[in-house]
PDB file of N, CA and C in Angstrom:
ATOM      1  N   UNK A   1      73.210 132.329 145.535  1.00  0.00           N
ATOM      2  CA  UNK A   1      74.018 131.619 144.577  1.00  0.00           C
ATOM      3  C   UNK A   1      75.044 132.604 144.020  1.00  0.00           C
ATOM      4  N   UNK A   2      76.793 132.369 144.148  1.00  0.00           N
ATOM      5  CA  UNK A   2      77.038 132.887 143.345  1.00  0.00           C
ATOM      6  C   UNK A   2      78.280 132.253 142.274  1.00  0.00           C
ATOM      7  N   UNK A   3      78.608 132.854 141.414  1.00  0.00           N
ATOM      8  CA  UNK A   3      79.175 132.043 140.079  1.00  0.00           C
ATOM      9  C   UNK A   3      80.651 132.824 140.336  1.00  0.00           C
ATOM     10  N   UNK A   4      81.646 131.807 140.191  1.00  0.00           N
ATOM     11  CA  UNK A   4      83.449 132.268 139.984  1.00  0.00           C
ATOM     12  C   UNK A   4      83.524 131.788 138.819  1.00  0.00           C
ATOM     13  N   UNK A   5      84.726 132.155 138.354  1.00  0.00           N
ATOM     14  CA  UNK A   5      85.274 131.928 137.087  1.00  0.00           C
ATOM     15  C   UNK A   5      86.423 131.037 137.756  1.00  0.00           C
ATOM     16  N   UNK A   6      86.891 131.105 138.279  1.00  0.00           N
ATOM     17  CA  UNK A   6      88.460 130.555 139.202  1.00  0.00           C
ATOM     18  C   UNK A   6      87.954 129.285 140.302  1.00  0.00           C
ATOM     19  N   UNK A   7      88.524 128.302 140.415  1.00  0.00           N
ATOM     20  CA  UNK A   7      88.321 126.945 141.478  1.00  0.00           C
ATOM     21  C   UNK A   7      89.114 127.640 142.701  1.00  0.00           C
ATOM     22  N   UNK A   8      90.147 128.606 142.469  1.00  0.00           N
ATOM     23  CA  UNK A   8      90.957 129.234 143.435  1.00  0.00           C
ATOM     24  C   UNK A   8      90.186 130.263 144.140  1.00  0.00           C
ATOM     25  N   UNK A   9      89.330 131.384 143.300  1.00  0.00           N
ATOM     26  CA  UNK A   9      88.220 131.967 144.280  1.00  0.00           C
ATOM     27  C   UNK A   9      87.373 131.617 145.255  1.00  0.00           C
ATOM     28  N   UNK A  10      87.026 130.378 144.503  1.00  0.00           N
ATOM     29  CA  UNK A  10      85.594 130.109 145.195  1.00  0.00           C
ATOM     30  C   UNK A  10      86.249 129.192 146.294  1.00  0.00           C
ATOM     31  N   UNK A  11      86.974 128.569 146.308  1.00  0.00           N
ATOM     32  CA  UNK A  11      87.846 128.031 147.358  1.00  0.00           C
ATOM     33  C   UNK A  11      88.236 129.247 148.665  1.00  0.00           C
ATOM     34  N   UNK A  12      88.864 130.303 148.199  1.00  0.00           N
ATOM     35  CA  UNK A  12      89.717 131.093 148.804  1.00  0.00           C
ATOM     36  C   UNK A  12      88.061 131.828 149.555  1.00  0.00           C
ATOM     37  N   UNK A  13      87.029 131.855 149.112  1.00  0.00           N
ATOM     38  CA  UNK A  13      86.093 132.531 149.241  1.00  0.00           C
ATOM     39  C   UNK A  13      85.560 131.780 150.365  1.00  0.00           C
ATOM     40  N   UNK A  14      85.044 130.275 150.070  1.00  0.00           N
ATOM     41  CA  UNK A  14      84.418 129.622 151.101  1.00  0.00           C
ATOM     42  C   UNK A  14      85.450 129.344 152.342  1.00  0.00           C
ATOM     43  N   UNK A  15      86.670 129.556 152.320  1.00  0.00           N
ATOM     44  CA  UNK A  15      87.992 129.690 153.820  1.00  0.00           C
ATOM     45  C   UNK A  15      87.713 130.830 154.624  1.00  0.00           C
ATOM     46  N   UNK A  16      87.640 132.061 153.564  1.00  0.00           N
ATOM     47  CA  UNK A  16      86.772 133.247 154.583  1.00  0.00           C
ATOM     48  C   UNK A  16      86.365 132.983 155.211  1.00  0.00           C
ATOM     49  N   UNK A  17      84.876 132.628 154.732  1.00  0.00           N
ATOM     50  CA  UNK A  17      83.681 132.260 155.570  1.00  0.00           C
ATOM     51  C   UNK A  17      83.667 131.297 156.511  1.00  0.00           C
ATOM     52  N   UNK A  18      84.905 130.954 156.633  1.00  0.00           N
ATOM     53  CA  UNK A  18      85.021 129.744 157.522  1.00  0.00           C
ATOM     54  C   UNK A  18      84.856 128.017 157.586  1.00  0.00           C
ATOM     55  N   UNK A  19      84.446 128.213 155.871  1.00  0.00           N
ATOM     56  CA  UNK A  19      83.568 126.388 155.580  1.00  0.00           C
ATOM     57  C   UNK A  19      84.492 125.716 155.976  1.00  0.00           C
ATOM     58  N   UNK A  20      84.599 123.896 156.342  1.00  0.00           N
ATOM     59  CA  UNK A  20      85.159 123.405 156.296  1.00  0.00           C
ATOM     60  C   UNK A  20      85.238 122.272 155.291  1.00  0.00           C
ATOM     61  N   UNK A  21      85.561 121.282 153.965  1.00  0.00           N
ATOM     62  CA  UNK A  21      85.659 120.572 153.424  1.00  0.00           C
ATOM     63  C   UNK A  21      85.093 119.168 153.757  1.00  0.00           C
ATOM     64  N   UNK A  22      83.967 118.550 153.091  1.00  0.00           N
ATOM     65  CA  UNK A  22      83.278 117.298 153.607  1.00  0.00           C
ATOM     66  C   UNK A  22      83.529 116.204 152.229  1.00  0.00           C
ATOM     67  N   UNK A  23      82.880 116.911 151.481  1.00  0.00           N
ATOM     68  CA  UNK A  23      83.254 115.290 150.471  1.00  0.00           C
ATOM     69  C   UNK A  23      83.434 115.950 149.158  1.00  0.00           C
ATOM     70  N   UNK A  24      83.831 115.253 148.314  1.00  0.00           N
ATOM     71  CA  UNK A  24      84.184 115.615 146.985  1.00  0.00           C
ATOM     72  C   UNK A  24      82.965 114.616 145.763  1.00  0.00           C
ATOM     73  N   UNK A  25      82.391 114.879 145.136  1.00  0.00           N
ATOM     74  CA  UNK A  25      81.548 114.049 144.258  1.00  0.00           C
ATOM     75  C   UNK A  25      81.987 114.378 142.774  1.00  0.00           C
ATOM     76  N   UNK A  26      82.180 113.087 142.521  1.00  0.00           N
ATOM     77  CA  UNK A  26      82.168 112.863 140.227  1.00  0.00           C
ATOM     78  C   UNK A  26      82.041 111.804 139.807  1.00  0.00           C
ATOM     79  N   UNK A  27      81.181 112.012 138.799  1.00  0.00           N
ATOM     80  CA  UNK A  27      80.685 111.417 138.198  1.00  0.00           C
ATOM     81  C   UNK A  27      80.502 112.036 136.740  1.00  0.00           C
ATOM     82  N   UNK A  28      81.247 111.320 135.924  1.00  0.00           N
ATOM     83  CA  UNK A  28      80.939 111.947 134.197  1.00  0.00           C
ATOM     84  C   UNK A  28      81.384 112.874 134.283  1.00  0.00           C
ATOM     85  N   UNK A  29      80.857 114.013 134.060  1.00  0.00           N
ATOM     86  CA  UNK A  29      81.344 115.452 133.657  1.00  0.00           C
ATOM     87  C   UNK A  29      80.920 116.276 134.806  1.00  0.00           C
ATOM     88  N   UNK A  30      79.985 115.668 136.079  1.00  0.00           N
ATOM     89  CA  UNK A  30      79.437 116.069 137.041  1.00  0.00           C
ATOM     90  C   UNK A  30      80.622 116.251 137.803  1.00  0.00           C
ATOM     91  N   UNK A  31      81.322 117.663 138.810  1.00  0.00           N
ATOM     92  CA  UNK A  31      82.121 117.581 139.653  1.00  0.00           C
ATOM     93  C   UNK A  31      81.595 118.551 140.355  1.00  0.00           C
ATOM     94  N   UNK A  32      81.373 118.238 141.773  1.00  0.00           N
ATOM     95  CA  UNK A  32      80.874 118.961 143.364  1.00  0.00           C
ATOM     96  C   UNK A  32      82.015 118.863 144.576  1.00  0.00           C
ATOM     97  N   UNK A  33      82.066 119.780 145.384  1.00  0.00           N
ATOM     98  CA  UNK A  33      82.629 119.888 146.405  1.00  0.00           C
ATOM     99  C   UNK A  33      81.735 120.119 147.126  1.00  0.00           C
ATOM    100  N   UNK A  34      81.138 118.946 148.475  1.00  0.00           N
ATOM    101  CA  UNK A  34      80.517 119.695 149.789  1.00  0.00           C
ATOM    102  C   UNK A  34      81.337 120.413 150.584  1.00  0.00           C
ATOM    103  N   UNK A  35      80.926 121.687 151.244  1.00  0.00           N
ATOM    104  CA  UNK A  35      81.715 122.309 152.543  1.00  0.00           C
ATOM    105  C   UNK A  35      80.475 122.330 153.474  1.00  0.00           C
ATOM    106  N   UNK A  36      81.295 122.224 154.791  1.00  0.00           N
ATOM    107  CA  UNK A  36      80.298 122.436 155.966  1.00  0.00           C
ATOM    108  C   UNK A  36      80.430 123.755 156.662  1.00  0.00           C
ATOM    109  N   UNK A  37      79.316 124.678 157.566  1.00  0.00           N
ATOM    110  CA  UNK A  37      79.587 125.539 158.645  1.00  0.00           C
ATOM    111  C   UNK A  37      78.951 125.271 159.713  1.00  0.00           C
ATOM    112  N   UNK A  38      79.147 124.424 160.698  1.00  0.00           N
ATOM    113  CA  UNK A  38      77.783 124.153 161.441  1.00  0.00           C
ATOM    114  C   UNK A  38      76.740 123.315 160.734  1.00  0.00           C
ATOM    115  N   UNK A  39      75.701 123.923 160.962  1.00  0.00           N
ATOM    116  CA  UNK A  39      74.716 123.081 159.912  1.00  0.00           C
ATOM    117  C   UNK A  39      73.708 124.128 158.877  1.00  0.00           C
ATOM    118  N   UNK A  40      74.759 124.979 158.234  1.00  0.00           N
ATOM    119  CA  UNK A  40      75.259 125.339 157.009  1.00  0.00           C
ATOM    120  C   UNK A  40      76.258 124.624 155.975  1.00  0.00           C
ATOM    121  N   UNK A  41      75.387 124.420 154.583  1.00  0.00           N
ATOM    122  CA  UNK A  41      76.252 123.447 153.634  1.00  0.00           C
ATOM    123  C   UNK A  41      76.113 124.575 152.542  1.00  0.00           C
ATOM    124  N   UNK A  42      77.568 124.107 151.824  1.00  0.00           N
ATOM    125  CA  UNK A  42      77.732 124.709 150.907  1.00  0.00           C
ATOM    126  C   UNK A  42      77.779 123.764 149.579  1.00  0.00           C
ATOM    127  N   UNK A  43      77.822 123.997 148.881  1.00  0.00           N
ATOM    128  CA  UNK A  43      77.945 123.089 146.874  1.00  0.00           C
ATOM    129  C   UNK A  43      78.629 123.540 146.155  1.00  0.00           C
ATOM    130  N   UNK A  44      79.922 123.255 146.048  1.00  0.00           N
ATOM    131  CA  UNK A  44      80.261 124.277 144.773  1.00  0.00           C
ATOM    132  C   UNK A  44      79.916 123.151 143.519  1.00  0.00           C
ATOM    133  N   UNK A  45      79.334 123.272 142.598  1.00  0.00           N
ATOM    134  CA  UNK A  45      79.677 122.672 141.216  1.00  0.00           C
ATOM    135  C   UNK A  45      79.846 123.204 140.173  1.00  0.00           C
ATOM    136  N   UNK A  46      80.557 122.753 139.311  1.00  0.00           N
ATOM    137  CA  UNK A  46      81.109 123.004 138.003  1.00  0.00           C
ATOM    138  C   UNK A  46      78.984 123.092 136.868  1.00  0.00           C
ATOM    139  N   UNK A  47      79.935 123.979 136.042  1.00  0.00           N
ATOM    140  CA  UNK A  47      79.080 123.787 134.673  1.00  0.00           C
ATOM    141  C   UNK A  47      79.912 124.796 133.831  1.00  0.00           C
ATOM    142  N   UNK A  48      79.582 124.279 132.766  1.00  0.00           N
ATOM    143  CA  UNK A  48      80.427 124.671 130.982  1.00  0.00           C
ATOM    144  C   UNK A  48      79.054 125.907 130.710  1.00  0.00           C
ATOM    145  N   UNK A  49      79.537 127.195 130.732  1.00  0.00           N
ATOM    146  CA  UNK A  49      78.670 128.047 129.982  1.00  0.00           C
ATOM    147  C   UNK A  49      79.515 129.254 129.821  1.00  0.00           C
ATOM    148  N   UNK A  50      78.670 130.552 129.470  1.00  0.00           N
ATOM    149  CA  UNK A  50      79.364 131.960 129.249  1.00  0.00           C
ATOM    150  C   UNK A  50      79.795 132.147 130.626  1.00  0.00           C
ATOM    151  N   UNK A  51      81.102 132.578 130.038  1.00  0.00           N
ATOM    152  CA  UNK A  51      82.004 133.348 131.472  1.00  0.00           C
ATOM    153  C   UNK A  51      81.512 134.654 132.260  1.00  0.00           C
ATOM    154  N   UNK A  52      80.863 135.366 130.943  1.00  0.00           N
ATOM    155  CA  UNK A  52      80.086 137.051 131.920  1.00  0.00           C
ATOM    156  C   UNK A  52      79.431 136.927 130.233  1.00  0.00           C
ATOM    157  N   UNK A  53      78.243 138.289 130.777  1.00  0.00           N
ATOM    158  CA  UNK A  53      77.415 138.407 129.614  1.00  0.00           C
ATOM    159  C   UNK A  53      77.604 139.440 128.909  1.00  0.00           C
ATOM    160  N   UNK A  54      78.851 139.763 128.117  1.00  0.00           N
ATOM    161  CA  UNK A  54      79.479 140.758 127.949  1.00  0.00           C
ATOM    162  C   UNK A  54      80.884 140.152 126.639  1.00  0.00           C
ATOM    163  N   UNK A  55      80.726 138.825 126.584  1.00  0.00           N
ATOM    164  CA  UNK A  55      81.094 138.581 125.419  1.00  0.00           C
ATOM    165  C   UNK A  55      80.441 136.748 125.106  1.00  0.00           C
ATOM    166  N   UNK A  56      81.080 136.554 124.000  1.00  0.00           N
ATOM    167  CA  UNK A  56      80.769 134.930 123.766  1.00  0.00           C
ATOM    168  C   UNK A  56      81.991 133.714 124.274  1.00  0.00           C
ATOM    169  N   UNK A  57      83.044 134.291 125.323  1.00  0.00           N
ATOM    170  CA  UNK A  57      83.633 133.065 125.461  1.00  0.00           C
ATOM    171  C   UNK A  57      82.829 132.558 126.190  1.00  0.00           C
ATOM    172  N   UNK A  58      83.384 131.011 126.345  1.00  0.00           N
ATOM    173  CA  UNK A  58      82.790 130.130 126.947  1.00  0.00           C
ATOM    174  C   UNK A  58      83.837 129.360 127.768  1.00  0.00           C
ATOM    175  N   UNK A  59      83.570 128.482 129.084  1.00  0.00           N
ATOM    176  CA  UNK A  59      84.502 128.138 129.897  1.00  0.00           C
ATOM    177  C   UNK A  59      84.014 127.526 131.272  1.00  0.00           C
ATOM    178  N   UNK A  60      84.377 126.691 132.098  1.00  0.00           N
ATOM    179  CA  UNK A  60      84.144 126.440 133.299  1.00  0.00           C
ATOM    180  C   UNK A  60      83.653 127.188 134.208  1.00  0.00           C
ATOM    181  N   UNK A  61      82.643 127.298 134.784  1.00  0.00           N
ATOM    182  CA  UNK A  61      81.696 128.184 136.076  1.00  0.00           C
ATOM    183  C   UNK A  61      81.604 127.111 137.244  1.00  0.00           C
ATOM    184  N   UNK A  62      82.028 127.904 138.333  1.00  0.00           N
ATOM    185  CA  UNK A  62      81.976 127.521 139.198  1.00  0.00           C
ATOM    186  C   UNK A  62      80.773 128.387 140.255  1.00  0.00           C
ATOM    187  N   UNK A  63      80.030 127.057 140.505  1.00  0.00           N
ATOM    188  CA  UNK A  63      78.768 128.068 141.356  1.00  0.00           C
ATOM    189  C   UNK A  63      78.386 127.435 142.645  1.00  0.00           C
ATOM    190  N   UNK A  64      78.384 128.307 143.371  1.00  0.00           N
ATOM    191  CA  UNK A  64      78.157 128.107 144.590  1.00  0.00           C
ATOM    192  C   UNK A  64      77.205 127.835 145.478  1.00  0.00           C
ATOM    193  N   UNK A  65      76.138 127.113 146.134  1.00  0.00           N
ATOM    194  CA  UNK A  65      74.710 126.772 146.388  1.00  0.00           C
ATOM    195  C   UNK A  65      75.224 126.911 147.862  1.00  0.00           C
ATOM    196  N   UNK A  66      74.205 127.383 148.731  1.00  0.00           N
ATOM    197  CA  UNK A  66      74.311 127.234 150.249  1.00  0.00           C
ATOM    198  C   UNK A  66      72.719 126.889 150.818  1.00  0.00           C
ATOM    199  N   UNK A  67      72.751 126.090 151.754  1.00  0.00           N
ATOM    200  CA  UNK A  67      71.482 126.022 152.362  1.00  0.00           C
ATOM    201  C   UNK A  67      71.882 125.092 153.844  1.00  0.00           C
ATOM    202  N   UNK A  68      70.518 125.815 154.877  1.00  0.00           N
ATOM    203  CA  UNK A  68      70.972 124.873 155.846  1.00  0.00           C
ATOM    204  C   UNK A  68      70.136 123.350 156.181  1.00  0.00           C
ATOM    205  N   UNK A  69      71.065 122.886 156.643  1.00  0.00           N
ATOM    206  CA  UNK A  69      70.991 121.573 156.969  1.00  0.00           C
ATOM    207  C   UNK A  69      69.281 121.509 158.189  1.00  0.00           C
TER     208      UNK A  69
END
């Protein structure tokens, strides 16, 4: 698992690796991006918490889940 601060990282991050884009999910405040590699999946979803643990802002996290299919 890992956590961006940026929708542009974790994007620019999973193109590296080669993912390709499958579906988009929202609902409420819930927002996910599936990516595929084969039958490797990726998750990015959103959640509202501390940005690093090193001060008190607070802000959008973007985190990344992988597992295979």
């Amino acid at each position: 698992m890992q956590t961006f601060t940026c929708e542009t990282q974790a994007v620019e991050y999973l193109n590296k690796l080669n993912f390709s884009f499958v579906e988009e999910i929202s609902h409420k405040e819930t927002r996910a991006k599936i990516y595929r590699k084969g039958r490797l999946r990726a998750l990015l979803k959103t959640e509202f918490g501390f940005l690093n643990k090193h001060s008190m802002d607070m802000g959008t996290l973007y985190i990344l889940d992988t597992w295979h299919y």
